[in-house]
PDB file of N, CA and C in Angstrom:
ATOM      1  N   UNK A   1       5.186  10.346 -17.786  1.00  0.00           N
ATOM      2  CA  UNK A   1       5.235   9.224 -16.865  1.00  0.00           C
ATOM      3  C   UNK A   1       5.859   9.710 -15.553  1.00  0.00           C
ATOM      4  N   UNK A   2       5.182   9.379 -14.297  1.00  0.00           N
ATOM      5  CA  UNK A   2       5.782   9.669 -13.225  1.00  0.00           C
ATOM      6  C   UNK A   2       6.159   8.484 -12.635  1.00  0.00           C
ATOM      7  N   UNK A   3       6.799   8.192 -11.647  1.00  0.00           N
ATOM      8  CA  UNK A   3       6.875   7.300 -11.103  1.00  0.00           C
ATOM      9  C   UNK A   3       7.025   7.645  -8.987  1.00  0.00           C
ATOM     10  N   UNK A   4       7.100   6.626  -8.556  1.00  0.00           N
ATOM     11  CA  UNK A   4       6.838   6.844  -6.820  1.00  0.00           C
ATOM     12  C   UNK A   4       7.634   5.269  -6.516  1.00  0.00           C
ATOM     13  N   UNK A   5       7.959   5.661  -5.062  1.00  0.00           N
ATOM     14  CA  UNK A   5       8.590   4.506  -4.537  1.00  0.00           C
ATOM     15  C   UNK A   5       8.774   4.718  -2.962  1.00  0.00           C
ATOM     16  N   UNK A   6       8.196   3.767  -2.259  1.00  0.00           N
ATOM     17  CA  UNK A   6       8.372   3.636  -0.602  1.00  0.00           C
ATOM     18  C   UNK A   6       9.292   2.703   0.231  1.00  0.00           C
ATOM     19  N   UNK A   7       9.467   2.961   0.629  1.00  0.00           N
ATOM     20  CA  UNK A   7       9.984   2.009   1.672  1.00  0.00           C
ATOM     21  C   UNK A   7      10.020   1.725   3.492  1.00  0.00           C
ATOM     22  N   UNK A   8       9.046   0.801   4.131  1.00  0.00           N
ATOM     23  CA  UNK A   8       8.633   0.477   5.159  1.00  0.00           C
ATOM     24  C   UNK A   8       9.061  -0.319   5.873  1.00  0.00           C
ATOM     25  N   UNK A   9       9.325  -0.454   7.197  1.00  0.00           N
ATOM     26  CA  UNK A   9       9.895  -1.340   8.027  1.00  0.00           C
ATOM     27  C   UNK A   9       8.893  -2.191   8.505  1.00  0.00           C
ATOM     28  N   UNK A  10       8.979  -3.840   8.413  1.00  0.00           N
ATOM     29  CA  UNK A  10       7.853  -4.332   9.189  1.00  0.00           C
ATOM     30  C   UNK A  10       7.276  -4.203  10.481  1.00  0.00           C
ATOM     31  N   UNK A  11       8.938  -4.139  11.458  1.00  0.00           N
ATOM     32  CA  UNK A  11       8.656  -4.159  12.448  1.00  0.00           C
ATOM     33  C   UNK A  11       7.758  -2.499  13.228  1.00  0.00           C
ATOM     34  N   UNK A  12       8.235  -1.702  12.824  1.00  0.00           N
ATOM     35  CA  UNK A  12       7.569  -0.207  12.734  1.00  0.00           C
ATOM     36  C   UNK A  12       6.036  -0.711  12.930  1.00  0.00           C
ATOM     37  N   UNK A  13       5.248  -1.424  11.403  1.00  0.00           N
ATOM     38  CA  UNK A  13       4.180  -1.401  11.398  1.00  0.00           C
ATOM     39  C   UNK A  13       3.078  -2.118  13.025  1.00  0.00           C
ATOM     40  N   UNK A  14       4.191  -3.758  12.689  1.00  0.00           N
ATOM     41  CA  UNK A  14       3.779  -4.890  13.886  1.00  0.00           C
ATOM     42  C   UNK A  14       3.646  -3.757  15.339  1.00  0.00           C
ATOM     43  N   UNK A  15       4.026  -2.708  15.654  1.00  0.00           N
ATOM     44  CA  UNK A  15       4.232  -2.238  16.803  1.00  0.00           C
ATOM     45  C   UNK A  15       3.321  -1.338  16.816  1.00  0.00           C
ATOM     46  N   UNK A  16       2.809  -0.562  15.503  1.00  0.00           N
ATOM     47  CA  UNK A  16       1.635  -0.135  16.105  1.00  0.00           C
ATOM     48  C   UNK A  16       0.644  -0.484  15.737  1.00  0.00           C
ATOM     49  N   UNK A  17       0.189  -1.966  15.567  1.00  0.00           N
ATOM     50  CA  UNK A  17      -0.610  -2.723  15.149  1.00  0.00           C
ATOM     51  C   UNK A  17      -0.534  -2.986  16.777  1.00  0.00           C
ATOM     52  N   UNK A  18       0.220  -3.400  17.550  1.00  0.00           N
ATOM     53  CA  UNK A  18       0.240  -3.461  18.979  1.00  0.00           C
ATOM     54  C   UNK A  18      -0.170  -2.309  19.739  1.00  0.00           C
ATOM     55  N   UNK A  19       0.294  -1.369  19.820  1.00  0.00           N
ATOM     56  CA  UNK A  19       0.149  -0.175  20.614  1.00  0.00           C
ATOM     57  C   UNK A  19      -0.522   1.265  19.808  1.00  0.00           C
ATOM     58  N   UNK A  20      -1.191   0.764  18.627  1.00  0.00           N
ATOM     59  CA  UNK A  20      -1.780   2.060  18.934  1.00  0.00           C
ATOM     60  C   UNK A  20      -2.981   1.638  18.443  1.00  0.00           C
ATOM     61  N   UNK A  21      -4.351   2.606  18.899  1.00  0.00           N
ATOM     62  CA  UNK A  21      -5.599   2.513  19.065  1.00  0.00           C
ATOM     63  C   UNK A  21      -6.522   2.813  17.771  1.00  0.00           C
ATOM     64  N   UNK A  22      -6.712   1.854  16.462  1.00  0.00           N
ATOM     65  CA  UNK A  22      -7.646   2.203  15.827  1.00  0.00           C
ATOM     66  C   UNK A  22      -6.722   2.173  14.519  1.00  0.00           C
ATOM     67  N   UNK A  23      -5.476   2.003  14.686  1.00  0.00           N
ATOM     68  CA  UNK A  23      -4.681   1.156  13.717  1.00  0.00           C
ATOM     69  C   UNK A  23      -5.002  -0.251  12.951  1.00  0.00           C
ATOM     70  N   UNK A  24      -4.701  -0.123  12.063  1.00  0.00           N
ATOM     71  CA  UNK A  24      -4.803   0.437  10.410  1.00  0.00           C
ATOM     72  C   UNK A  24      -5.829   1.577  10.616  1.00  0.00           C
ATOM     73  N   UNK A  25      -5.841   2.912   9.991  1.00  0.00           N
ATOM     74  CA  UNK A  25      -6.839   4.069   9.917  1.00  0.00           C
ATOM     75  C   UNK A  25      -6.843   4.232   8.553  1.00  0.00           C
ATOM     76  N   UNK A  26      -5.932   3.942   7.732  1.00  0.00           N
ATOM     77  CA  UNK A  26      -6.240   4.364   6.114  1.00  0.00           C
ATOM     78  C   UNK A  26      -6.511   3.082   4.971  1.00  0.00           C
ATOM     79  N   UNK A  27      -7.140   1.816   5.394  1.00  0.00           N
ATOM     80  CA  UNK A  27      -7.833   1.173   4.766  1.00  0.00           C
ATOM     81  C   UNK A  27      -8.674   1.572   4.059  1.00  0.00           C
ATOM     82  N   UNK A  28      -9.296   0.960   2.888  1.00  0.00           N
ATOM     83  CA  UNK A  28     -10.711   0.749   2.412  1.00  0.00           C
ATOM     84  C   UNK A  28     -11.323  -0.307   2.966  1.00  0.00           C
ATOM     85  N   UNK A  29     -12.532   0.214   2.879  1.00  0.00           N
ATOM     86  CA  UNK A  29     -13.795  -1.415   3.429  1.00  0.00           C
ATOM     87  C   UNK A  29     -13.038  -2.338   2.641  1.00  0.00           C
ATOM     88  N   UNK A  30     -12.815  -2.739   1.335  1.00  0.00           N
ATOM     89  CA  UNK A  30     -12.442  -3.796   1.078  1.00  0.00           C
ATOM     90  C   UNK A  30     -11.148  -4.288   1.507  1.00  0.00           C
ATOM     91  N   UNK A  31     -10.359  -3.062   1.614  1.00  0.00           N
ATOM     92  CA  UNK A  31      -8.768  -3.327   1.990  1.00  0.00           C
ATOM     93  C   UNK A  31      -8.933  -3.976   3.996  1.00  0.00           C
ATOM     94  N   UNK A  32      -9.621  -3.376   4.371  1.00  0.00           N
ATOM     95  CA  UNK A  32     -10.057  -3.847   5.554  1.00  0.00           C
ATOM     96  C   UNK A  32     -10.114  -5.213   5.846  1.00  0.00           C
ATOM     97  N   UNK A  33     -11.105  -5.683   4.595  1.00  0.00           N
ATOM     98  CA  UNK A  33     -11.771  -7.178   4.642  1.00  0.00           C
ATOM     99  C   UNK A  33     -10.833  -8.354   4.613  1.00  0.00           C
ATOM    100  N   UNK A  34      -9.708  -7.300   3.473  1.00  0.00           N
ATOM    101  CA  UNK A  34      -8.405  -8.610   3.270  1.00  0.00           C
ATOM    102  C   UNK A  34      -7.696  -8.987   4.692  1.00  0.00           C
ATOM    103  N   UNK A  35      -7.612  -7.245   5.273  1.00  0.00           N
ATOM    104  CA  UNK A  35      -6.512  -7.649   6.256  1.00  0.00           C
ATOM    105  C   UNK A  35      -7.044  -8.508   7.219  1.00  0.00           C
ATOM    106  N   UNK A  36      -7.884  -8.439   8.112  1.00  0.00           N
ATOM    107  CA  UNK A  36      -8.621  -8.899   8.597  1.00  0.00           C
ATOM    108  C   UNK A  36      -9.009 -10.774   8.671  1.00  0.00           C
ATOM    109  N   UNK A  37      -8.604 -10.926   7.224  1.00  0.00           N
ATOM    110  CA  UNK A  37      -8.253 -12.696   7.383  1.00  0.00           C
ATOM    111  C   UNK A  37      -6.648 -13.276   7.129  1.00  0.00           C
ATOM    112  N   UNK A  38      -6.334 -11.774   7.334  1.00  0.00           N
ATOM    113  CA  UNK A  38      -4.887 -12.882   7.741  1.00  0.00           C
ATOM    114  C   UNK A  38      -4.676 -13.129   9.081  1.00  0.00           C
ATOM    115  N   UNK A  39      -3.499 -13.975   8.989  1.00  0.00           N
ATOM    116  CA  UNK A  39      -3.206 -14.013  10.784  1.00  0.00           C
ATOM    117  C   UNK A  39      -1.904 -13.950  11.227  1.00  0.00           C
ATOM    118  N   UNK A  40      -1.224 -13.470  12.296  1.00  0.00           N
ATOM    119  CA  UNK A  40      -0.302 -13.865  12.896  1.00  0.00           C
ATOM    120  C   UNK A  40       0.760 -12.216  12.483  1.00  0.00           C
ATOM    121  N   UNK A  41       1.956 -12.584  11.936  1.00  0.00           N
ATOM    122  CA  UNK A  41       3.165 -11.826  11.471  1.00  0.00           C
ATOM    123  C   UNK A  41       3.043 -11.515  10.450  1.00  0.00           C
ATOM    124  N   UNK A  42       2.140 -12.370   9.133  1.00  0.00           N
ATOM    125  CA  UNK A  42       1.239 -11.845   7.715  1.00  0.00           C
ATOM    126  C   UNK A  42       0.631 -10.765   7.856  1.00  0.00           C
ATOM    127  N   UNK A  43      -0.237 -10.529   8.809  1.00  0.00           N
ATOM    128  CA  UNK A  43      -0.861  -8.956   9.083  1.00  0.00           C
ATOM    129  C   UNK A  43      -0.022  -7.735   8.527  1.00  0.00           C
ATOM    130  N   UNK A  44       1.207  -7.708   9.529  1.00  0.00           N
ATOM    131  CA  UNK A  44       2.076  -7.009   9.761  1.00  0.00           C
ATOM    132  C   UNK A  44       2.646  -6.627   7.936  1.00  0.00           C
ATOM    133  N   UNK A  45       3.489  -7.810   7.685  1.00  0.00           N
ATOM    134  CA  UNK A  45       3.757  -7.532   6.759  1.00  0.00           C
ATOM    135  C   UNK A  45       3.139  -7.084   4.964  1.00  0.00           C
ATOM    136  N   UNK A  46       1.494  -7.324   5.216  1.00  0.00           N
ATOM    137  CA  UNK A  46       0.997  -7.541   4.113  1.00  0.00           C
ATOM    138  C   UNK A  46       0.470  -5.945   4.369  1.00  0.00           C
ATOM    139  N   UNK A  47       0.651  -5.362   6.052  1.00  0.00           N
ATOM    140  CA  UNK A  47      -0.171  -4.149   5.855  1.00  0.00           C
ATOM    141  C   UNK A  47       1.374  -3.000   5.814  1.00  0.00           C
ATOM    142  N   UNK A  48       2.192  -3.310   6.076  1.00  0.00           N
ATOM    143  CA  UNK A  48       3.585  -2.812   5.449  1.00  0.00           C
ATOM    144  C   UNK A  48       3.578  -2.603   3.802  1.00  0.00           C
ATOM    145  N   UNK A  49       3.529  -3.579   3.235  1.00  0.00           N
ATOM    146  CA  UNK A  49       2.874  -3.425   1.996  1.00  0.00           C
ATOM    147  C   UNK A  49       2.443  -2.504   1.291  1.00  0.00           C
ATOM    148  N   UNK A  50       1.171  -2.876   1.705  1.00  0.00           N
ATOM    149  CA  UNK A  50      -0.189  -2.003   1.357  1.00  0.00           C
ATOM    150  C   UNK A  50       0.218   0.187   1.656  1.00  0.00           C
ATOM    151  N   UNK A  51       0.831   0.073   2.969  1.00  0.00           N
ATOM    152  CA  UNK A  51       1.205   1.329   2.934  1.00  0.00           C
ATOM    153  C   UNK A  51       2.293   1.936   1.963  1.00  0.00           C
ATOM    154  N   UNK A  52       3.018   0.992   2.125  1.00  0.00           N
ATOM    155  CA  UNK A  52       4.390   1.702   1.016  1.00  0.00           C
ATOM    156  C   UNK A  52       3.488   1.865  -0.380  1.00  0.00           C
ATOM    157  N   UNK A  53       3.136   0.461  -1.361  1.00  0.00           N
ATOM    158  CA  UNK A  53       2.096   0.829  -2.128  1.00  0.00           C
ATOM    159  C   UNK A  53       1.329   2.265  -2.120  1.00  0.00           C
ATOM    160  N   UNK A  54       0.742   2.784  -1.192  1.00  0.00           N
ATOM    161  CA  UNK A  54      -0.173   4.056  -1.032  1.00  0.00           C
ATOM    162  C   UNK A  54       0.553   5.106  -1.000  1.00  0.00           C
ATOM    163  N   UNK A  55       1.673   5.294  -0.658  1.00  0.00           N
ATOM    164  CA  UNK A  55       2.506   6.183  -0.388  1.00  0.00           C
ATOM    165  C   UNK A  55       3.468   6.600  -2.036  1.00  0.00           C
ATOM    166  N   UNK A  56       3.647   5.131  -2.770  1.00  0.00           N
ATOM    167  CA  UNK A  56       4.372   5.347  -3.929  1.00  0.00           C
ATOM    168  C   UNK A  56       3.217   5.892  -4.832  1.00  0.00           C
ATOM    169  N   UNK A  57       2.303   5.179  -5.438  1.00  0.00           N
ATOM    170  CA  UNK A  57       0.753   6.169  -5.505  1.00  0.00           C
ATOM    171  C   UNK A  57       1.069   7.640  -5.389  1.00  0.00           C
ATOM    172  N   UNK A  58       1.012   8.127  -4.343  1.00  0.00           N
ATOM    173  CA  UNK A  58       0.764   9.201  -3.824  1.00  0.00           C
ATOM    174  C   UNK A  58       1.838  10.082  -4.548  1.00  0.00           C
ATOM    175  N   UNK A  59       2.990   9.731  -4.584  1.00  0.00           N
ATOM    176  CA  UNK A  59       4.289   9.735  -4.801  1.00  0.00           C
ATOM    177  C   UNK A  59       4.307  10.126  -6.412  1.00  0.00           C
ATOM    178  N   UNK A  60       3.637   9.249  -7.012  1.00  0.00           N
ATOM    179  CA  UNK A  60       3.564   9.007  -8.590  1.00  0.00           C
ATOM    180  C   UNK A  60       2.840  10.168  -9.107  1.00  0.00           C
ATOM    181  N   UNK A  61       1.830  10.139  -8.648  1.00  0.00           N
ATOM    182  CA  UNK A  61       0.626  11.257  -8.471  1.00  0.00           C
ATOM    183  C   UNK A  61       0.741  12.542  -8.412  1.00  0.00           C
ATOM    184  N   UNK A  62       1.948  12.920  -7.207  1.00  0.00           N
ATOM    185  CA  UNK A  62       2.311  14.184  -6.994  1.00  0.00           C
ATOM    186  C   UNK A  62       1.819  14.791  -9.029  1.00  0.00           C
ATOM    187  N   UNK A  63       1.627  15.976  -8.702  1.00  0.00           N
ATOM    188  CA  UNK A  63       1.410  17.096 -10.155  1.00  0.00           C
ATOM    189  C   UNK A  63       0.665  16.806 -10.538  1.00  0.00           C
ATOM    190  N   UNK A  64      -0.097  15.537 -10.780  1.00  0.00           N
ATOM    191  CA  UNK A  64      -1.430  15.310 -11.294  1.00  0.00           C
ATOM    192  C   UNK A  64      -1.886  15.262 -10.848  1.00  0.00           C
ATOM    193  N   UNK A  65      -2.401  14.567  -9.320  1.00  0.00           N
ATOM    194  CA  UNK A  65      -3.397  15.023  -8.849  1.00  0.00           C
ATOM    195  C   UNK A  65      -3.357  14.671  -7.469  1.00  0.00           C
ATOM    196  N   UNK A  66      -3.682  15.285  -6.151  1.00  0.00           N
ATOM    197  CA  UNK A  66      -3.117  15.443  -5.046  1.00  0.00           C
ATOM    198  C   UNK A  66      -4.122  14.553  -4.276  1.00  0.00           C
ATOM    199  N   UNK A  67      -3.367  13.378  -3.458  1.00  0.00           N
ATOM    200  CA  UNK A  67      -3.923  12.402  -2.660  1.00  0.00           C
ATOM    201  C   UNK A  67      -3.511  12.332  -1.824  1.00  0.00           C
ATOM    202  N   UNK A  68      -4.067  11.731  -1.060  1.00  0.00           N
ATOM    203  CA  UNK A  68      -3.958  11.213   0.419  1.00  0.00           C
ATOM    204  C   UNK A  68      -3.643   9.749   0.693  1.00  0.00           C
ATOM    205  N   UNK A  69      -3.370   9.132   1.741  1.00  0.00           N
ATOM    206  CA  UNK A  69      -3.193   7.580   1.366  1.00  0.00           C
ATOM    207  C   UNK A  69      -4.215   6.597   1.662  1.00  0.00           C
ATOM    208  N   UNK A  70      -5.096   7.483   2.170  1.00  0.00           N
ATOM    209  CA  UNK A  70      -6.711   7.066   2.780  1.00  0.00           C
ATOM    210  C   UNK A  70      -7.847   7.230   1.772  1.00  0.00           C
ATOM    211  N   UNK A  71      -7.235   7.437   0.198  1.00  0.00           N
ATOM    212  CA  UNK A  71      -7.744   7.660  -0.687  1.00  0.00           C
ATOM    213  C   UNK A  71      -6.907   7.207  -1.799  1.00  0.00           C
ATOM    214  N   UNK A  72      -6.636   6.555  -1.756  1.00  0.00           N
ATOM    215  CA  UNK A  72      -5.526   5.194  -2.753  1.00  0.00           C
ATOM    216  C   UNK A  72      -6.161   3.652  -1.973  1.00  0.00           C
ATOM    217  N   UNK A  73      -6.784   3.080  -3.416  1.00  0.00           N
ATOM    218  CA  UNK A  73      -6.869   1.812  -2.938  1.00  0.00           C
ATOM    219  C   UNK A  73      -6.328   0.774  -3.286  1.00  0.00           C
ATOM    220  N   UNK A  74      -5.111  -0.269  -2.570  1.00  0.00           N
ATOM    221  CA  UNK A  74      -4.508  -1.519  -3.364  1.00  0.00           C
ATOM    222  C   UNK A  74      -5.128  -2.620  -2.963  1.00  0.00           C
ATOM    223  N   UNK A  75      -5.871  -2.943  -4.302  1.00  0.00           N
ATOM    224  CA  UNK A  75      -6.501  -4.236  -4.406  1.00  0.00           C
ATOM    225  C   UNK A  75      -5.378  -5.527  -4.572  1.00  0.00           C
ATOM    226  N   UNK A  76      -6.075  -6.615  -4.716  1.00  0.00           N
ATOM    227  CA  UNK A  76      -5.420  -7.934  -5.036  1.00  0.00           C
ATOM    228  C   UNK A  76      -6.698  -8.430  -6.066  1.00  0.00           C
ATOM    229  N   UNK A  77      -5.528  -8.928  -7.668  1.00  0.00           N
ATOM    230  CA  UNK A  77      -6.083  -9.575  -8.646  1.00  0.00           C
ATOM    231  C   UNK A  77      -6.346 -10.994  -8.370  1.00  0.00           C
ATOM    232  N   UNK A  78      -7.001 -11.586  -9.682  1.00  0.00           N
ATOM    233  CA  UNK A  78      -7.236 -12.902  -9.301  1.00  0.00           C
ATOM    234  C   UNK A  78      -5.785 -13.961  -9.535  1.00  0.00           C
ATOM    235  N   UNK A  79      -5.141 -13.525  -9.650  1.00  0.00           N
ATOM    236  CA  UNK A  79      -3.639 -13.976  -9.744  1.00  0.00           C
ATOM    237  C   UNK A  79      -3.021 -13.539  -8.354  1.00  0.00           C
ATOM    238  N   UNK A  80      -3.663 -12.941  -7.294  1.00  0.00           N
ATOM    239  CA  UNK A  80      -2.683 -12.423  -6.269  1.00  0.00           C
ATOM    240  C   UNK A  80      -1.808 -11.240  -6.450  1.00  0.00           C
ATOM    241  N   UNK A  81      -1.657 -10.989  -7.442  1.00  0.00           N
ATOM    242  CA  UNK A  81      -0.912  -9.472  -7.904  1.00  0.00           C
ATOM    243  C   UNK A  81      -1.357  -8.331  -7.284  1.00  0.00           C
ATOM    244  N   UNK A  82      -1.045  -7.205  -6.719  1.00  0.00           N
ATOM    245  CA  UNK A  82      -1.178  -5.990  -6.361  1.00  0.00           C
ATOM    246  C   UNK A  82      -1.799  -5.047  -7.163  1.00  0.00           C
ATOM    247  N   UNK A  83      -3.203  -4.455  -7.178  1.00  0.00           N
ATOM    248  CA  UNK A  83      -3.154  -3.334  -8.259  1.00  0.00           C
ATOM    249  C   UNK A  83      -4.060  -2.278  -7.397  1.00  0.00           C
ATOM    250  N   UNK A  84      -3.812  -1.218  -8.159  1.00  0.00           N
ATOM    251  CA  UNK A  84      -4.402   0.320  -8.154  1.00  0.00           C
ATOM    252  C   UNK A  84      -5.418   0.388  -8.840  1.00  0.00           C
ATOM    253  N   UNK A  85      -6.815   0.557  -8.420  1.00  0.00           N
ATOM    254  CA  UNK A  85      -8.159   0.848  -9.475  1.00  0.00           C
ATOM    255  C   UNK A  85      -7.974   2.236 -10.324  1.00  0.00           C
ATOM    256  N   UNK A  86      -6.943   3.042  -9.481  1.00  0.00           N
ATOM    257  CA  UNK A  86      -6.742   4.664 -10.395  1.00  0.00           C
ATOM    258  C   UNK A  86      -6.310   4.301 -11.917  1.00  0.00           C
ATOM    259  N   UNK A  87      -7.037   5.154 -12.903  1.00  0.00           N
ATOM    260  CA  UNK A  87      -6.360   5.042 -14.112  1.00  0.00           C
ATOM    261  C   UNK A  87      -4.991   5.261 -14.147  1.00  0.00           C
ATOM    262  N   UNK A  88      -4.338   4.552 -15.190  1.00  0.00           N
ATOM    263  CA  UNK A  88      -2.997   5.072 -15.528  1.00  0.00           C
ATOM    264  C   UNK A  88      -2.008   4.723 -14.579  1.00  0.00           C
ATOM    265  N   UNK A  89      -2.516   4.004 -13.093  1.00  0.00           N
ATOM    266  CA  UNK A  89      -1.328   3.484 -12.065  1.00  0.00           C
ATOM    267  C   UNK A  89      -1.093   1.764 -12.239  1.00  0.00           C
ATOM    268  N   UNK A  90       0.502   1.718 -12.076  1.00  0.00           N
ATOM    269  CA  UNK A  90       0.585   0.121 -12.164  1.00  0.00           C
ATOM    270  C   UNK A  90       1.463   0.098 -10.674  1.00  0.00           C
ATOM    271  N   UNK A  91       1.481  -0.594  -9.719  1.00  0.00           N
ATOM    272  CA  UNK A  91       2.344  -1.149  -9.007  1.00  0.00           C
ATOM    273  C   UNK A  91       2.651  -2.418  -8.662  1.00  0.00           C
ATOM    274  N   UNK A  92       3.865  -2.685  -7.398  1.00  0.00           N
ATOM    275  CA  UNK A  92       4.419  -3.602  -7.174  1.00  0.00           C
ATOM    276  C   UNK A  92       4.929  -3.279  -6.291  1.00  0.00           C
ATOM    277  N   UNK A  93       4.431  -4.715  -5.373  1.00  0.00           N
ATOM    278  CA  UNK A  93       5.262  -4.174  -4.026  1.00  0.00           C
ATOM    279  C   UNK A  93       5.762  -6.125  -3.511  1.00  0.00           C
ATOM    280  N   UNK A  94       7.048  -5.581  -2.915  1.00  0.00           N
ATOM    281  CA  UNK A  94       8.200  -6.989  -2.452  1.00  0.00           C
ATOM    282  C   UNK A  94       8.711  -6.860  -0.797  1.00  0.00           C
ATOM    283  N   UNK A  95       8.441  -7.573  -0.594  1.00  0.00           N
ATOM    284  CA  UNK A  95       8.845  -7.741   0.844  1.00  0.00           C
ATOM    285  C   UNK A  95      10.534  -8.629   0.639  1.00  0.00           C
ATOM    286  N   UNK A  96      11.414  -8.171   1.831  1.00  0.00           N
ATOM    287  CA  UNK A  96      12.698  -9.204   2.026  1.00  0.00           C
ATOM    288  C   UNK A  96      13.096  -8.562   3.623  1.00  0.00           C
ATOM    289  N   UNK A  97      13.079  -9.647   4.086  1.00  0.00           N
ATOM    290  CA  UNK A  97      13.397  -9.752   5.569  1.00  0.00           C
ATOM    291  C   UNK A  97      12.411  -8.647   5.959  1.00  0.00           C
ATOM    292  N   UNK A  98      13.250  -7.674   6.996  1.00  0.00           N
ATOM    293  CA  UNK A  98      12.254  -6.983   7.807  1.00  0.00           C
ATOM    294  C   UNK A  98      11.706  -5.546   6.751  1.00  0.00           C
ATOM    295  N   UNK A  99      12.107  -5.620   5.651  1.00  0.00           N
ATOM    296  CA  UNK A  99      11.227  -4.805   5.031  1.00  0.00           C
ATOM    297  C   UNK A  99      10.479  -5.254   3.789  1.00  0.00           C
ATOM    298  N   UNK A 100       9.224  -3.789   3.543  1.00  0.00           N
ATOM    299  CA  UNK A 100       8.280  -3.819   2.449  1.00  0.00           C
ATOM    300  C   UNK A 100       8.945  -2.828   1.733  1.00  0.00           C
ATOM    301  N   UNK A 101       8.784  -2.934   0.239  1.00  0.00           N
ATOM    302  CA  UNK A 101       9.111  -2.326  -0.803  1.00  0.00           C
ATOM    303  C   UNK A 101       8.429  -2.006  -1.918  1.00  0.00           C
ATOM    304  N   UNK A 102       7.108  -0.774  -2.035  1.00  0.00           N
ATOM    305  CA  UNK A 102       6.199  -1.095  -3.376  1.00  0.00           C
ATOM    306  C   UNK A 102       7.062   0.221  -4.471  1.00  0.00           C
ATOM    307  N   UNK A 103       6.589  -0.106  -5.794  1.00  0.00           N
ATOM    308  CA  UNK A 103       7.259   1.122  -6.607  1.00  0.00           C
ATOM    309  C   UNK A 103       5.932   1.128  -7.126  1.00  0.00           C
ATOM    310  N   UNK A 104       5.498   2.815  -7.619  1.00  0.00           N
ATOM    311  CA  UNK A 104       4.207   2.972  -8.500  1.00  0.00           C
ATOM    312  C   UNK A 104       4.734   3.450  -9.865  1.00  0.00           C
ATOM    313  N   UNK A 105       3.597   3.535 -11.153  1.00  0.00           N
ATOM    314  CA  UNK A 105       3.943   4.007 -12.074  1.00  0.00           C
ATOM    315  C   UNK A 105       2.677   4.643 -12.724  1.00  0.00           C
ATOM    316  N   UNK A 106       2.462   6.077 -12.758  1.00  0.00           N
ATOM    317  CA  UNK A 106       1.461   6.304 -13.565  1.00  0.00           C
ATOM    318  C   UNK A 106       1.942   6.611 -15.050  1.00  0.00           C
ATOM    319  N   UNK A 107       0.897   6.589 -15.625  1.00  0.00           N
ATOM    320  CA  UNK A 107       1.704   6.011 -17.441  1.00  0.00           C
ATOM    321  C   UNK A 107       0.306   7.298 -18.074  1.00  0.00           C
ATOM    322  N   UNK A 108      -0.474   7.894 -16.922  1.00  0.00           N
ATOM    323  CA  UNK A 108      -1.464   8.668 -17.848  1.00  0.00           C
ATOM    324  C   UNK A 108      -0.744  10.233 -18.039  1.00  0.00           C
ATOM    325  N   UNK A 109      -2.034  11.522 -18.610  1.00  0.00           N
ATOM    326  CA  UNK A 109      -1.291  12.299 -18.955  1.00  0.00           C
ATOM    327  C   UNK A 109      -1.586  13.198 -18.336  1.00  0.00           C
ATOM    328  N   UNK A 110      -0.695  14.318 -17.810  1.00  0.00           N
ATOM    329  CA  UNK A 110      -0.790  15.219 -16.538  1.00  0.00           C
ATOM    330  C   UNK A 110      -1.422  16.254 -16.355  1.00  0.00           C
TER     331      UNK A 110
END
């Protein structure tokens, strides 16, 4: 069992959601689609999220098998829950005040 864990500042994200050009770059089409109907300061924080998520992934992953975060995808269940289509990954990710917080867990074998 490995495990991964991130931690992201909202405001970090909101700013280059402002100032930089072509931001979000490591979506999926579908991860795209979500962000895309939110609105306002939700953006920000749901794509804070989504990165820490990709990063703990990545994190978890290390020794088994080497990713990128543009190649980790976090879906949303029909409950709203956070998940990883990769075998063997579970996460969770919590927002409080100005930060995002996801932890990963792969449970497969290395």
């Amino acid at each position: 069992m490995n495990a991964g864990c991130d931690i992201v500042m909202i405001a970090r994200v909101r700013h280059a959601l402002e100032h930089t050009p072509g931001f979000p770059n490591f979506l999926s089409e579908t991860e795209k689609a979500l962000f895309v109907r939110l609105k306002g300061a939700r953006q920000a924080e749901w794509l804070a999220g989504r990165f820490a998520a990709k990063e703990a992934v990545v994190k978890a992953m290390h020794g088994v098998r080497e990713l990128c975060i543009s190649e980790v995808e976090i879906l949303t269940d029909a409950q709203g829950a956070p998940y990883c289509p990769l075998p063997g990954i579970s996460v969770s990710i919590a927002h409080e005040r100005e930060y995002a917080i996801a932890f990963a867990v792969y449970s497969g074998e290395k």
